[in-house]
Protein backbone atom coordinates (compact mmCIF):
# COMPACT_ATOMS: atom_id res chain seq x y z
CA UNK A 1 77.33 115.36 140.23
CA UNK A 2 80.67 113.86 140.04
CA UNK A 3 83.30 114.24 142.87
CA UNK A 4 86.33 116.51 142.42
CA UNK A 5 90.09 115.98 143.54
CA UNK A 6 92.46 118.37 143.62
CA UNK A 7 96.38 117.13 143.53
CA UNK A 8 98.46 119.59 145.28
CA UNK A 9 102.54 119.95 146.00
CA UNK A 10 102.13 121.21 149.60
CA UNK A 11 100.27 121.99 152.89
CA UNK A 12 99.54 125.14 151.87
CA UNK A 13 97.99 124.33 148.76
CA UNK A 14 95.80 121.39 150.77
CA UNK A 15 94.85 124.34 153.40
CA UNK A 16 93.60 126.55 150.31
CA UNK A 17 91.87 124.18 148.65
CA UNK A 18 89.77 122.95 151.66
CA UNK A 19 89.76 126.71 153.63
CA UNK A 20 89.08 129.02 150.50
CA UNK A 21 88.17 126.95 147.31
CA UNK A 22 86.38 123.75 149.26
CA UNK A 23 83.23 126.56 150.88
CA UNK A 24 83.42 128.43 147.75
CA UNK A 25 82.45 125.40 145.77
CA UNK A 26 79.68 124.67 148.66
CA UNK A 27 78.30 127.93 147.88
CA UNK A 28 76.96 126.77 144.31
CA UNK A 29 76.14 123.54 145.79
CA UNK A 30 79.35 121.08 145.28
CA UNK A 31 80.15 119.25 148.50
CA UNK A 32 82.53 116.65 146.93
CA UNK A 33 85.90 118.12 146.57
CA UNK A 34 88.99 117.27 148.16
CA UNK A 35 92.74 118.02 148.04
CA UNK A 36 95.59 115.09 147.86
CA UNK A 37 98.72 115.43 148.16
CA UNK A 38 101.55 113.89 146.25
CA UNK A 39 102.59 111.00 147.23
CA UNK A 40 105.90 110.55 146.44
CA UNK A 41 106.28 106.95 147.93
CA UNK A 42 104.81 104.63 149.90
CA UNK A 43 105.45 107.03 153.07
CA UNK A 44 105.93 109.86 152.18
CA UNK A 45 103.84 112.50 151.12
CA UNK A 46 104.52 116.20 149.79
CA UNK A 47 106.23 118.11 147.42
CA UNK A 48 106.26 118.06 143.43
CA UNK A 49 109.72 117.00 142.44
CA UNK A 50 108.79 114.52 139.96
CA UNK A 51 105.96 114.09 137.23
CA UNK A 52 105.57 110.57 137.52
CA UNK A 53 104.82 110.65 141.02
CA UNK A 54 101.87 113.27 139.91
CA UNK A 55 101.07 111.18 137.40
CA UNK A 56 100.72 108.26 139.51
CA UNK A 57 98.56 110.09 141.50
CA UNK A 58 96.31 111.01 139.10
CA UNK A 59 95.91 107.34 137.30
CA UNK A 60 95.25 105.98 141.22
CA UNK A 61 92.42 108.78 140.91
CA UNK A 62 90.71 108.10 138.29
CA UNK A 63 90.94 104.10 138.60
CA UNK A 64 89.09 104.59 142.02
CA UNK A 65 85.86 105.84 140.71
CA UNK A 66 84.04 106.64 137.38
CA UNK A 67 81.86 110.08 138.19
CA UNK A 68 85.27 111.55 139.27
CA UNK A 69 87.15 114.54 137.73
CA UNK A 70 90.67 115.19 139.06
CA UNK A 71 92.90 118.23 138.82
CA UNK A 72 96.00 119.34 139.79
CA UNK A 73 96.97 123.06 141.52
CA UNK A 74 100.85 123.23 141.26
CA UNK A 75 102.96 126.03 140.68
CA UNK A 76 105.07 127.16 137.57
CA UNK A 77 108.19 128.82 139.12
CA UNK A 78 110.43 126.13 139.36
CA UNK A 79 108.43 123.04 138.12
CA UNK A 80 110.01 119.34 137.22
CA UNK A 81 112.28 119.40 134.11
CA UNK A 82 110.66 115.54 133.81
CA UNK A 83 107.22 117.12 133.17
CA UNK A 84 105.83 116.28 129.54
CA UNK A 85 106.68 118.54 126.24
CA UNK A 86 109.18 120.65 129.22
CA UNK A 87 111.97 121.54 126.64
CA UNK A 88 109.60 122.69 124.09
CA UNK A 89 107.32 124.78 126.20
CA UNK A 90 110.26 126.30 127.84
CA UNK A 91 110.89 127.69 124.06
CA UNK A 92 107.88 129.55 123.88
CA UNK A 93 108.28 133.53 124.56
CA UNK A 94 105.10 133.97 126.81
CA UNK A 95 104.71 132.52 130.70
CA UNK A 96 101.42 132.03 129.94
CA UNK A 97 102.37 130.01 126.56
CA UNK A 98 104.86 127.73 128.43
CA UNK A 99 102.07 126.94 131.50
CA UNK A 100 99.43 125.94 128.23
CA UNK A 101 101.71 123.95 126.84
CA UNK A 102 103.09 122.00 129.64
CA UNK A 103 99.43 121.54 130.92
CA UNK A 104 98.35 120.15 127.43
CA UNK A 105 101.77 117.97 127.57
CA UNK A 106 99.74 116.58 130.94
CA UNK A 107 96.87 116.02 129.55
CA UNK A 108 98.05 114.17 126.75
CA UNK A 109 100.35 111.66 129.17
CA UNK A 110 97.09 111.31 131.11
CA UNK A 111 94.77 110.70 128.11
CA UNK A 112 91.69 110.82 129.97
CA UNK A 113 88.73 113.49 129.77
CA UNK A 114 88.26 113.41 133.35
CA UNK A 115 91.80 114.82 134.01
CA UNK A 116 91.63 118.96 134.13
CA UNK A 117 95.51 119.91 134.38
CA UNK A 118 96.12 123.34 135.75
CA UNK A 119 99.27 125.06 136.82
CA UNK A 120 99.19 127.60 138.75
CA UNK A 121 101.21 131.16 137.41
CA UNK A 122 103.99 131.24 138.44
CA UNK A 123 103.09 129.92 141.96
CA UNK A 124 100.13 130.52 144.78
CA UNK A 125 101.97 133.89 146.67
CA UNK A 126 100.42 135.19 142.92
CA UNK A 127 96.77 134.92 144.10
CA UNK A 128 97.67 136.91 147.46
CA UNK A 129 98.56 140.28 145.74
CA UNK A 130 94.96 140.01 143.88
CA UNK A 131 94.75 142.42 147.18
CA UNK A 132 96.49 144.28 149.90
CA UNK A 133 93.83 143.63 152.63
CA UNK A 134 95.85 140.08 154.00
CA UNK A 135 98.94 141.85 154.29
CA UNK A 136 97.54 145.21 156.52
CA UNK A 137 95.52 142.47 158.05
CA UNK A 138 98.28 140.13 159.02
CA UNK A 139 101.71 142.00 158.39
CA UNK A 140 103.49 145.05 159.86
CA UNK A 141 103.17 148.57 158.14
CA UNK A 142 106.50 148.50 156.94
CA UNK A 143 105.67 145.08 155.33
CA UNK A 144 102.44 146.12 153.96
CA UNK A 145 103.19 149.48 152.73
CA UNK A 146 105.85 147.76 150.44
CA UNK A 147 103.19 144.64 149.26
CA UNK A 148 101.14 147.74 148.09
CA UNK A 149 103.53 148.81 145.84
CA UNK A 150 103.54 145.21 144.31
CA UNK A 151 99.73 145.23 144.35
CA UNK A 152 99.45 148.63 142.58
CA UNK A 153 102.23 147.65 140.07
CA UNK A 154 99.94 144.92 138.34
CA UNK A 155 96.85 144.44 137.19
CA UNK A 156 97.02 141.13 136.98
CA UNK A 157 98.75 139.26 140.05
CA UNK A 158 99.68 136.38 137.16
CA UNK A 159 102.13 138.66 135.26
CA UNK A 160 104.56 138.93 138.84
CA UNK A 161 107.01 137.00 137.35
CA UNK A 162 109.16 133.91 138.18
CA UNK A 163 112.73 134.65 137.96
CA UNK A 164 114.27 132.99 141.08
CA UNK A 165 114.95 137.00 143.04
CA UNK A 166 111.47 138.64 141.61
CA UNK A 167 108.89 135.42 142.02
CA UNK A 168 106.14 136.29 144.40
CA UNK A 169 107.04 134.43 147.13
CA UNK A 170 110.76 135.71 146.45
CA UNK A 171 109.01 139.27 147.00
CA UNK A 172 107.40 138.34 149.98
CA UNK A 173 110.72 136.71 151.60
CA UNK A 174 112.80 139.75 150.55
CA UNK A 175 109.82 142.58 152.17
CA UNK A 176 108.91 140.16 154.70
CA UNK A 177 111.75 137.44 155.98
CA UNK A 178 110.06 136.12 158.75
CA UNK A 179 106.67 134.87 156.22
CA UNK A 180 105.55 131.46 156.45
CA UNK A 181 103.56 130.23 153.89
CA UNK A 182 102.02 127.41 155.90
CA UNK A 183 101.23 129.50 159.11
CA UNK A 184 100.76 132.45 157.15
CA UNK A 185 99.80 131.96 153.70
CA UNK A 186 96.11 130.87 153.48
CA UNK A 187 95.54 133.54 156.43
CA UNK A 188 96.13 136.23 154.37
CA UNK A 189 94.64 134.33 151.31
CA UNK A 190 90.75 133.96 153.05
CA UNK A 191 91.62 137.87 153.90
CA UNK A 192 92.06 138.60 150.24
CA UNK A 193 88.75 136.39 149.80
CA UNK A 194 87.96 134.04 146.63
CA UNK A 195 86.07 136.58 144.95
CA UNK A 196 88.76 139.29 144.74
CA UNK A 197 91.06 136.73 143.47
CA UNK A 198 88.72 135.36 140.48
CA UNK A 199 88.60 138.87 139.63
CA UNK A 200 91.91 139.39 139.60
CA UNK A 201 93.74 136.19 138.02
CA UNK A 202 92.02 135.49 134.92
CA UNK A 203 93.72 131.89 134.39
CA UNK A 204 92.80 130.96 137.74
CA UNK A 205 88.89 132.19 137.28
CA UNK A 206 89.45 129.99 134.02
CA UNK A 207 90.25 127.18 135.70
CA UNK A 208 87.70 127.22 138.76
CA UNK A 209 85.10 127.77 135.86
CA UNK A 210 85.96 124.67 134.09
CA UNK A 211 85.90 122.31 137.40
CA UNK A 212 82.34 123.99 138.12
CA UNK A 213 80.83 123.02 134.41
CA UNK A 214 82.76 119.63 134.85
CA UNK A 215 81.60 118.26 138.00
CA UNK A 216 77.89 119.42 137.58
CA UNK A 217 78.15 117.28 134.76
């Protein structure tokens, strides 16, 4: 069983990965996952304004080990202009066209089978609306009555846009100005639960799919 890395943009992404994706994976028997984040120099750490530094990241990866597989879990809305095949997918009609493309444009720079790409539409507030039960849990009635309406108004938690006033975490700010998506975030995200939210986000059940078949490889 190969080990599995997971290159995120943020805290919060690290915190999901390890608090609500790591003991998921444990469940079906796959201890070896962990979350990185970007390193954007030789100090610093954090924050996806760059592909190279993701690429970088991911070529350290995969030179550190053979039975590895390494993906990445960063957000569409408002993603590096530098990322590969980024004017041409930004052509396409469909979000969900533009996140394929740019994620095959990865893959291709990468050129190595071992490297799963995955983007995360439009960005990781999406896979909180997969329910209502973190925000009654965690937010005011006011705050939670409104988050309903959001809930109710898609099927899919991927289709909430990514305009920069209608973006999920956008929504959140605008019902809720006081939410914190480090304090707050994964709280209300091991509310919702994993299982809800591979029910609910069909790209994201994709992708945890593939990473599963991969590693047990």
């Amino acid at each position: 069983m190969r080990r599995l890395y997971i290159i995120v943009e943020g805290y919060t992404e690290k915190d999901f990965v390890s608090q609500t994706l790591a003991p998921y994976f444990q469940s079906l028997g796959i201890y070896n996952i962990s979350p990185i984040l970007i390193r954007t120099s030789k100090t610093g750490k954090g924050g996806f304004v760059n592909y190279e530094h993701l690429k970088n990241n991911v070529k350290r990866l995969l030179s550190s080990e053979k039975e590895v597989i390494v993906s990445t879990f960063v957000d569409f809305f408002r993603i590096p202009t530098s990322m590969p095949k980024y004017e041409e997918s930004m052509r396409l009609n469909a979000d969900s066209d533009k996140v394929g493309s740019l994620e095959l444009g990865m893959f291709e720079s990468i050129d190595d089978t071992r490297f799963i790409p995955y983007i995360q539409l439009h960005e990781f507030e999406a896979l909180l609306f997969s329910s209502n039960k973190g925000f009654e849990e965690y937010c005011e009635e006011s705050v939670h009555k409104q988050t309903k309406a959001v809930v109710d108004s898609y099927e899919n938690p991927e289709d909430i846009n990514s305009s920069p006033e209608t973006a999920p975490s956008k929504r959140l700010l605008k019902i809720n100005p006081d939410y914190d998506k480090v304090v707050e975030g994964n709280l209300i995200a091991l509310e919702v639960g994993i299982d809800r939210m591979l029910k609910k986000c069909p790209r994201f059940r994709e992708w945890v799919e593939i990473l599963i078949a991969e590693v047990k490889k």
